[in-house]
Protein backbone atom coordinates (compact mmCIF):
# COMPACT_ATOMS: atom_id res chain seq x y z
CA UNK A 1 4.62 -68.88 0.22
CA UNK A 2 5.85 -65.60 0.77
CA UNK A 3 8.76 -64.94 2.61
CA UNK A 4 10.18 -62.12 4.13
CA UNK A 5 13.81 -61.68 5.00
CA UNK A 6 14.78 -59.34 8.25
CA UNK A 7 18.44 -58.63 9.01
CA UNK A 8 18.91 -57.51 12.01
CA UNK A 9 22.43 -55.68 14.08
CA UNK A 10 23.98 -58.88 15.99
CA UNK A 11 27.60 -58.60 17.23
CA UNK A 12 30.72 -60.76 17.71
CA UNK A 13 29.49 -63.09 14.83
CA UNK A 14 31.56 -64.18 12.11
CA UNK A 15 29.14 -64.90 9.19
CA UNK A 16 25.47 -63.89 8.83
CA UNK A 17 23.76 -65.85 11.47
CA UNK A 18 20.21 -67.31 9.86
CA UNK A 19 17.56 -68.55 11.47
CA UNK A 20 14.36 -69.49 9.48
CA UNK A 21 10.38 -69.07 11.24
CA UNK A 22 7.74 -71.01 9.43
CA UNK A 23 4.57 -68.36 10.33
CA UNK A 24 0.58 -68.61 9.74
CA UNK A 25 0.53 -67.65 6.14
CA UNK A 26 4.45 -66.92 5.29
CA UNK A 27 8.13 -68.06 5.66
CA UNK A 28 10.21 -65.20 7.91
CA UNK A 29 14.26 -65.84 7.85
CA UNK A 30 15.89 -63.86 10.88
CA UNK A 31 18.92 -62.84 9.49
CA UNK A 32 21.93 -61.58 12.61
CA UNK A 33 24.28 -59.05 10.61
CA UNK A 34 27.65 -57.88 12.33
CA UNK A 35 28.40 -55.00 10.02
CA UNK A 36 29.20 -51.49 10.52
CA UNK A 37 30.79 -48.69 8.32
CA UNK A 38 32.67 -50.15 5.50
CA UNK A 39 32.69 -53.59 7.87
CA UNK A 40 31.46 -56.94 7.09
CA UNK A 41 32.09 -58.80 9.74
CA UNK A 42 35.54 -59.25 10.51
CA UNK A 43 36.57 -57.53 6.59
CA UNK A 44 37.43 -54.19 6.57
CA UNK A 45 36.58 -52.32 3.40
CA UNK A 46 37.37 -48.91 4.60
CA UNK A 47 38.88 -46.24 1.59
CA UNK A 48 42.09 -45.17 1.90
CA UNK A 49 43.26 -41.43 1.99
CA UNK A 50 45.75 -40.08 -0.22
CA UNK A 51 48.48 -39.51 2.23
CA UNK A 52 51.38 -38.99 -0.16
CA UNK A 53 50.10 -35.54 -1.30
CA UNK A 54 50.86 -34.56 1.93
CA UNK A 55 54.37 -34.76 1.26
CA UNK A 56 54.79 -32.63 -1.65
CA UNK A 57 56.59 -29.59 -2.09
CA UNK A 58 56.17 -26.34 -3.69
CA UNK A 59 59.23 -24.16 -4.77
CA UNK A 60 58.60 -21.18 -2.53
CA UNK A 61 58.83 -23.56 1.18
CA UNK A 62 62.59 -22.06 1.96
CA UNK A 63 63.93 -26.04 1.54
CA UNK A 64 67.25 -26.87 1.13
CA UNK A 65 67.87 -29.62 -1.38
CA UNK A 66 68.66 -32.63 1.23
CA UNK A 67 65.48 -31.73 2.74
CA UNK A 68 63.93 -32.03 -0.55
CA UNK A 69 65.41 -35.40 -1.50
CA UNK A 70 64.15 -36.82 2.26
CA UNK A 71 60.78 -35.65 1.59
CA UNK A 72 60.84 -37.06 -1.55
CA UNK A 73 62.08 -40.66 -0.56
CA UNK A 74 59.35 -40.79 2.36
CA UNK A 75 56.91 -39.73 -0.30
CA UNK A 76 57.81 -43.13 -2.38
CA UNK A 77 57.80 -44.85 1.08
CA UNK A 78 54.23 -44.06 1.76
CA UNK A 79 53.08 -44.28 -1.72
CA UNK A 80 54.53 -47.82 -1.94
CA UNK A 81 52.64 -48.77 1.21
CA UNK A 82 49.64 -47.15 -0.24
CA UNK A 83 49.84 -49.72 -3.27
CA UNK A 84 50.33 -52.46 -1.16
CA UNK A 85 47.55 -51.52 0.89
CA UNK A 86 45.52 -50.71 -2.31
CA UNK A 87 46.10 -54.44 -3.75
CA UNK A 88 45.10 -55.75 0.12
CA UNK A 89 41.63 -54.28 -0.11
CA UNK A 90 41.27 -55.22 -3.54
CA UNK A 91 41.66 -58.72 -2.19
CA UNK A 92 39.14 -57.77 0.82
CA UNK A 93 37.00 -56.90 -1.44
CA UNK A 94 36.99 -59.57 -3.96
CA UNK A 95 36.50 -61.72 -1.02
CA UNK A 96 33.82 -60.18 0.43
CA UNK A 97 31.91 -59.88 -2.46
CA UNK A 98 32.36 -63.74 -3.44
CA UNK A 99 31.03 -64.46 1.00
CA UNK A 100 27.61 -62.39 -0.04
CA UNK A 101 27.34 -64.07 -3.19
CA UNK A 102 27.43 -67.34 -1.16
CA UNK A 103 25.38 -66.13 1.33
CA UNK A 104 22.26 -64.42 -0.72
CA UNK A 105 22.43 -67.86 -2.94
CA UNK A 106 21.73 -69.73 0.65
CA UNK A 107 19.13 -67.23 1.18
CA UNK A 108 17.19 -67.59 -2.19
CA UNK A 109 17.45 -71.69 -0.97
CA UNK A 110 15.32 -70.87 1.77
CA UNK A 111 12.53 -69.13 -0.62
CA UNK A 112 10.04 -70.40 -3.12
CA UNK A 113 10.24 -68.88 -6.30
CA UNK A 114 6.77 -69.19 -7.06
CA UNK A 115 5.97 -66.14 -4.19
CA UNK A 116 7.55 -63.01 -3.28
CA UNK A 117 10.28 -62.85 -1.63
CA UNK A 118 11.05 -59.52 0.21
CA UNK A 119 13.95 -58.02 2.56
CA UNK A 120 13.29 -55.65 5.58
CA UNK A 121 16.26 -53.88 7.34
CA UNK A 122 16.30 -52.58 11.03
CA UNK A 123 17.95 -49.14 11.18
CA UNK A 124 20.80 -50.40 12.17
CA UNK A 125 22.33 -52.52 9.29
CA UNK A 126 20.29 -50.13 6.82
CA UNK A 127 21.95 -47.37 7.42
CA UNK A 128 25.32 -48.94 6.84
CA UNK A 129 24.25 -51.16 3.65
CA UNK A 130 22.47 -48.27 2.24
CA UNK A 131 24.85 -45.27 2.87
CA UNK A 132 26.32 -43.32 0.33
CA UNK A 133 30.16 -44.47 -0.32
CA UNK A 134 32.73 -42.33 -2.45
CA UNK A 135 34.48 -44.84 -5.41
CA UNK A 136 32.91 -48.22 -5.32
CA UNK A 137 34.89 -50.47 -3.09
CA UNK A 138 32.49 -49.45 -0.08
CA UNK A 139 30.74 -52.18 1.43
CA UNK A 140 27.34 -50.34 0.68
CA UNK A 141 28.06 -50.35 -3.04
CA UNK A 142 28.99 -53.77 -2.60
CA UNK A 143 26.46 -55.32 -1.10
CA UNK A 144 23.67 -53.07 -3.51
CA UNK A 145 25.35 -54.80 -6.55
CA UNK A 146 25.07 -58.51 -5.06
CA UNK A 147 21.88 -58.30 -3.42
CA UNK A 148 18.91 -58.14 -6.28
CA UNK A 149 16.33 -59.12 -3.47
CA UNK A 150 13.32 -56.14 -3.39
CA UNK A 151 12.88 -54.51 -0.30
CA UNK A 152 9.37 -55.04 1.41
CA UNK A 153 6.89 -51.92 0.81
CA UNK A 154 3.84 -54.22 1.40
CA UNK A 155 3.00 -52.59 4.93
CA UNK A 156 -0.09 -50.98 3.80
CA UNK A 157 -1.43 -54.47 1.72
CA UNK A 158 -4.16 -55.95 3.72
CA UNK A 159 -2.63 -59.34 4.58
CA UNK A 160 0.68 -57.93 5.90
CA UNK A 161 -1.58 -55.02 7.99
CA UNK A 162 -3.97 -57.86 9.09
CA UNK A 163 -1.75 -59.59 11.19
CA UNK A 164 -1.32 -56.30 13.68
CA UNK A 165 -4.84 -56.75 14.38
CA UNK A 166 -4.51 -59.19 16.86
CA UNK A 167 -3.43 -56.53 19.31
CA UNK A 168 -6.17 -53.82 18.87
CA UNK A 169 -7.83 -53.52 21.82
CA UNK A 170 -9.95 -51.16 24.22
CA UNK A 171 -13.02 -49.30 22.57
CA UNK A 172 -11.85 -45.86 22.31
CA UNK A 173 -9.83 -45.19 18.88
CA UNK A 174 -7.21 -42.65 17.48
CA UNK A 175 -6.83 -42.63 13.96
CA UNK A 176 -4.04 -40.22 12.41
CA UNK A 177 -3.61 -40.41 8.86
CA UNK A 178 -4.78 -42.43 5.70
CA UNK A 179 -4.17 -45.55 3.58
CA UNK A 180 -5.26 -48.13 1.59
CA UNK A 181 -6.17 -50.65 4.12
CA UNK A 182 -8.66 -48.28 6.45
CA UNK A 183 -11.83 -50.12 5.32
CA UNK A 184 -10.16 -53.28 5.93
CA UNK A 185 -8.92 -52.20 9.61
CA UNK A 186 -12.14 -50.39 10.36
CA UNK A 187 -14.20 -53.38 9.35
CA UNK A 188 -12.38 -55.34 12.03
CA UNK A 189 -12.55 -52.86 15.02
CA UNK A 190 -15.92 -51.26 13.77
CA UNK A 191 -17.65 -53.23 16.61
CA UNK A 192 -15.62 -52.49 19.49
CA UNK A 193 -15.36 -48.95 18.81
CA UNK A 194 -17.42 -46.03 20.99
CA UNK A 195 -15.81 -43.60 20.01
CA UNK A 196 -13.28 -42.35 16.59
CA UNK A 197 -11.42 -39.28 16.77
CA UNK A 198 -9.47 -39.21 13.16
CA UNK A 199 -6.75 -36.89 12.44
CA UNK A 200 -5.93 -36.26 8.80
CA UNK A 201 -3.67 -33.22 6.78
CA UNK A 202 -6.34 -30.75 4.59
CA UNK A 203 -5.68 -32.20 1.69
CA UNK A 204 -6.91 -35.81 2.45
CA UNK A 205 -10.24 -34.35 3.34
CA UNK A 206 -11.24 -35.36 0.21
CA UNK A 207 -14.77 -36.63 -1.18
CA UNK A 208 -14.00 -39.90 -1.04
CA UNK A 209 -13.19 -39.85 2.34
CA UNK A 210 -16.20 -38.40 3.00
CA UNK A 211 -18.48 -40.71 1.51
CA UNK A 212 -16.86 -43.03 3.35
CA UNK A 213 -17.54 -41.56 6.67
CA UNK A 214 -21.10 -41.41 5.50
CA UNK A 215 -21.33 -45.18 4.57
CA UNK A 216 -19.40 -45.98 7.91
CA UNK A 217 -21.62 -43.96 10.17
CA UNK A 218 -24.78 -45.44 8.15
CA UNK A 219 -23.43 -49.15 8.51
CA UNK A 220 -22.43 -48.64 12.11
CA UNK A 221 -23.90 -45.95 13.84
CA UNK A 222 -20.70 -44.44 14.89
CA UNK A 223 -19.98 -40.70 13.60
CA UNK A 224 -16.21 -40.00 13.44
CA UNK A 225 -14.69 -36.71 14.72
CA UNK A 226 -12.86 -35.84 11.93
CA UNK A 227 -10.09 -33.20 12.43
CA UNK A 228 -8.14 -31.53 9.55
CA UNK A 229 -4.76 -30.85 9.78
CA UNK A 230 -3.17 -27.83 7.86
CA UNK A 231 1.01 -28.10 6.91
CA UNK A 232 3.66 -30.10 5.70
CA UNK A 233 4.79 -31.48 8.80
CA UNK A 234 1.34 -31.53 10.29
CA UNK A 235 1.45 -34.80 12.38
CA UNK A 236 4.92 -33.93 13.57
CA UNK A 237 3.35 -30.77 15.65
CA UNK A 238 0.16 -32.81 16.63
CA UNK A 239 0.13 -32.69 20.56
CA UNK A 240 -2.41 -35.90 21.19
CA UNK A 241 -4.03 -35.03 24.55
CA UNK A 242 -6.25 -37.80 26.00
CA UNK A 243 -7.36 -38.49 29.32
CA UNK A 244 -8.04 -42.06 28.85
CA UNK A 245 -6.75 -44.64 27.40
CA UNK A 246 -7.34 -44.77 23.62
CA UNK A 247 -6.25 -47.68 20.70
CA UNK A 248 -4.08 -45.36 18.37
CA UNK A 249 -4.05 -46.79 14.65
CA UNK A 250 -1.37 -44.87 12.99
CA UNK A 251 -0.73 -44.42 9.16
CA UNK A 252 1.24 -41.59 8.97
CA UNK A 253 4.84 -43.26 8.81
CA UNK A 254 6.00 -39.53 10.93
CA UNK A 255 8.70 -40.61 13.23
CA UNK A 256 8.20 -37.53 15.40
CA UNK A 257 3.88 -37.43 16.50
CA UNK A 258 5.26 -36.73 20.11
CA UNK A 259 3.30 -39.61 22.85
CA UNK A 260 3.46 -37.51 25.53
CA UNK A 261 -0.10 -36.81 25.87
CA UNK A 262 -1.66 -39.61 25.83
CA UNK A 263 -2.74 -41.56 28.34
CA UNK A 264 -1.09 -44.55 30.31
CA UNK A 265 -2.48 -48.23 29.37
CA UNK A 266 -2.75 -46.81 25.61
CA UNK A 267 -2.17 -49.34 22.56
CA UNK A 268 -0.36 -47.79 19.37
CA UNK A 269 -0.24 -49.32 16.32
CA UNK A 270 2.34 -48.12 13.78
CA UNK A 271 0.89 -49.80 10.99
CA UNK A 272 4.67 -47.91 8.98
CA UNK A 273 6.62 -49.83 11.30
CA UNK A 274 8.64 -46.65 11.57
CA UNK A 275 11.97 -47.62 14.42
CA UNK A 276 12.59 -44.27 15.29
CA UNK A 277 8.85 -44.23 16.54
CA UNK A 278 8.99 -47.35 18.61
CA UNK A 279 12.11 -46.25 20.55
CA UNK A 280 10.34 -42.56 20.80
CA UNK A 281 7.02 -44.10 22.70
CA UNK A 282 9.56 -46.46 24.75
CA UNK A 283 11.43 -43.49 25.76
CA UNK A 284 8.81 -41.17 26.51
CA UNK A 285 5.01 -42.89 26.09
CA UNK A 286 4.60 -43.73 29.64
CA UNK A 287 2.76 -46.80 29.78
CA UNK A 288 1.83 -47.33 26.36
CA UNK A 289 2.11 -50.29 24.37
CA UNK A 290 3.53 -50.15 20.57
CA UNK A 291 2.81 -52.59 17.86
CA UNK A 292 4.69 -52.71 14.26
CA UNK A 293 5.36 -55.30 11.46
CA UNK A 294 9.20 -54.71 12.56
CA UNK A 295 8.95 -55.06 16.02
CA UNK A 296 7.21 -58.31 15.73
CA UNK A 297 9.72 -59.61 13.37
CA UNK A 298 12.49 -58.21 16.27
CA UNK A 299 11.08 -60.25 18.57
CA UNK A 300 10.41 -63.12 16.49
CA UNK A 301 12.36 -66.25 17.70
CA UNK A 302 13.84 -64.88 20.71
CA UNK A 303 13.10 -67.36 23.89
């Protein structure tokens, strides 16, 4: 069974809090992080700066030589600390490595080996387990060399998509972008639909997608208004204007296609479970609801 792994932000915790869902076709394992920049948990694993070059001295400064010999024996003062402080996160480090080891081997205790098993990050604890560290006592290089588990890049595949469909509703669609799993989505809203307005960039106006407009319209009777959109940041200046409420199914994984024109009582469904989406329609769709792998697994498990 597969199982997929989300760690999510989660403070005042002292160890990774887990929690594991048994769900209609999978395993998901909630996973409550407390980390922040160069913080796991309660460990620090910050660098430390090279404050005894600040102390040193170059010939032309004017300094007389007791002022010379004080500067020198606070430079071995703070370089002594330095060492100790060095050998301290050493020791922070050592230790924190040998809590994730512990903690990703209780993980993999949770999974079957004979299916995938798969981790998905909210922003949150991404951006501080996949930022870029100088050296390699950050906790980002250390948790990149303990943790071998794959993240999940199966949004598109049409059993992970599938289970969004549940919440497509109404009978007027949206449709911006492409992907693998169109035929599979269309052939489960095909009957419900009245109308399809599809938005895709010029260079997905291919043949292929033409053919299978063609077979679509011929199997269902519903012609799509296909729209073209020219540039690289294309569905970033769309400005969605509808006077209704529509079902949006949205491929496009752009975190900026701006909500404000559509219409209140509208469904979206970022099938790229993109965060920076979800909080965008929050923030500014009025009245719409928003769908996504990630949110679901958010709300997973909460009472």
């Amino acid at each position: 069974m597969d199982t997929i792994i989300y760690f999510y932000k989660k403070r005042d915790l002292q160890r990774p809090e887990t929690e594991a869902l048994q769900r209609d076709g999978y395993l998901l394992v909630r996973v409550g992080m407390d980390v922040g920049e160069d913080r796991w948990f309660s460990h620090s694993l910050k660098p430390l700066e090279d404050s005894a070059a600040a102390f040193d001295v170059g010939p032309g400064q004017g300094l007389t030589l007791r002022q010379r010999l004080k500067i020198g024996r606070r430079r071995r003062e703070v370089a002594r600390q330095q060492r100790k402080e060095r050998k301290l996160l050493r020791r922070e480090t050592d230790l924190v490595r040998r809590q994730m080891q512990s903690f990703l081997a209780e993980l993999s205790g949770l999974a079957d080996d004979r299916y995938e098993c798969s981790c998905v990050y909210a922003d949150a604890v991404r951006k501080v387990l996949f930022s870029p560290q100088n050296g390699t006592s950050g906790l980002s290089s250390l948790w990149q060399e303990c943790c071998r588990i794959p993240e999940f890049d199966g949004y598109f595949q049409p059993e992970w998509a599938g289970l969004l469909l549940p919440h497509v509703s109404l009978h007027r669609f949206v449709v911006l972008g492409i992907a693998d799993c169109v035929p599979m989505v269309f052939s489960h809203c095909a009957r419900r639909m009245k109308s399809l307005q599809w938005f895709v960039r010029e260079e997905d106006c291919t043949e292929e997608l033409q053919d299978f407009l063609e077979d679509f319209y011929e199997e269902w009777g519903l012609a799509a208004a296909l729209q073209p959109l020219e540039g690289k940041r294309a569905y970033a200046r769309l400005l969605l204007e509808t006077s209704q409420p529509v079902c949006i199914l949205d491929f496009t994984g752009e975190p900026s296609v701006s909500p404000d024109g559509v219409a209140a009582g509208s469904i979206w469904i970022d099938f790229c479970s993109v965060e920076e989406k979800a909080r965008r329609i929050s923030e500014r769709g009025k009245g719409i609801a928003c769908f996504s792998l990630k949110e679901m697994w958010k709300s997973e498990g909460k009472s």
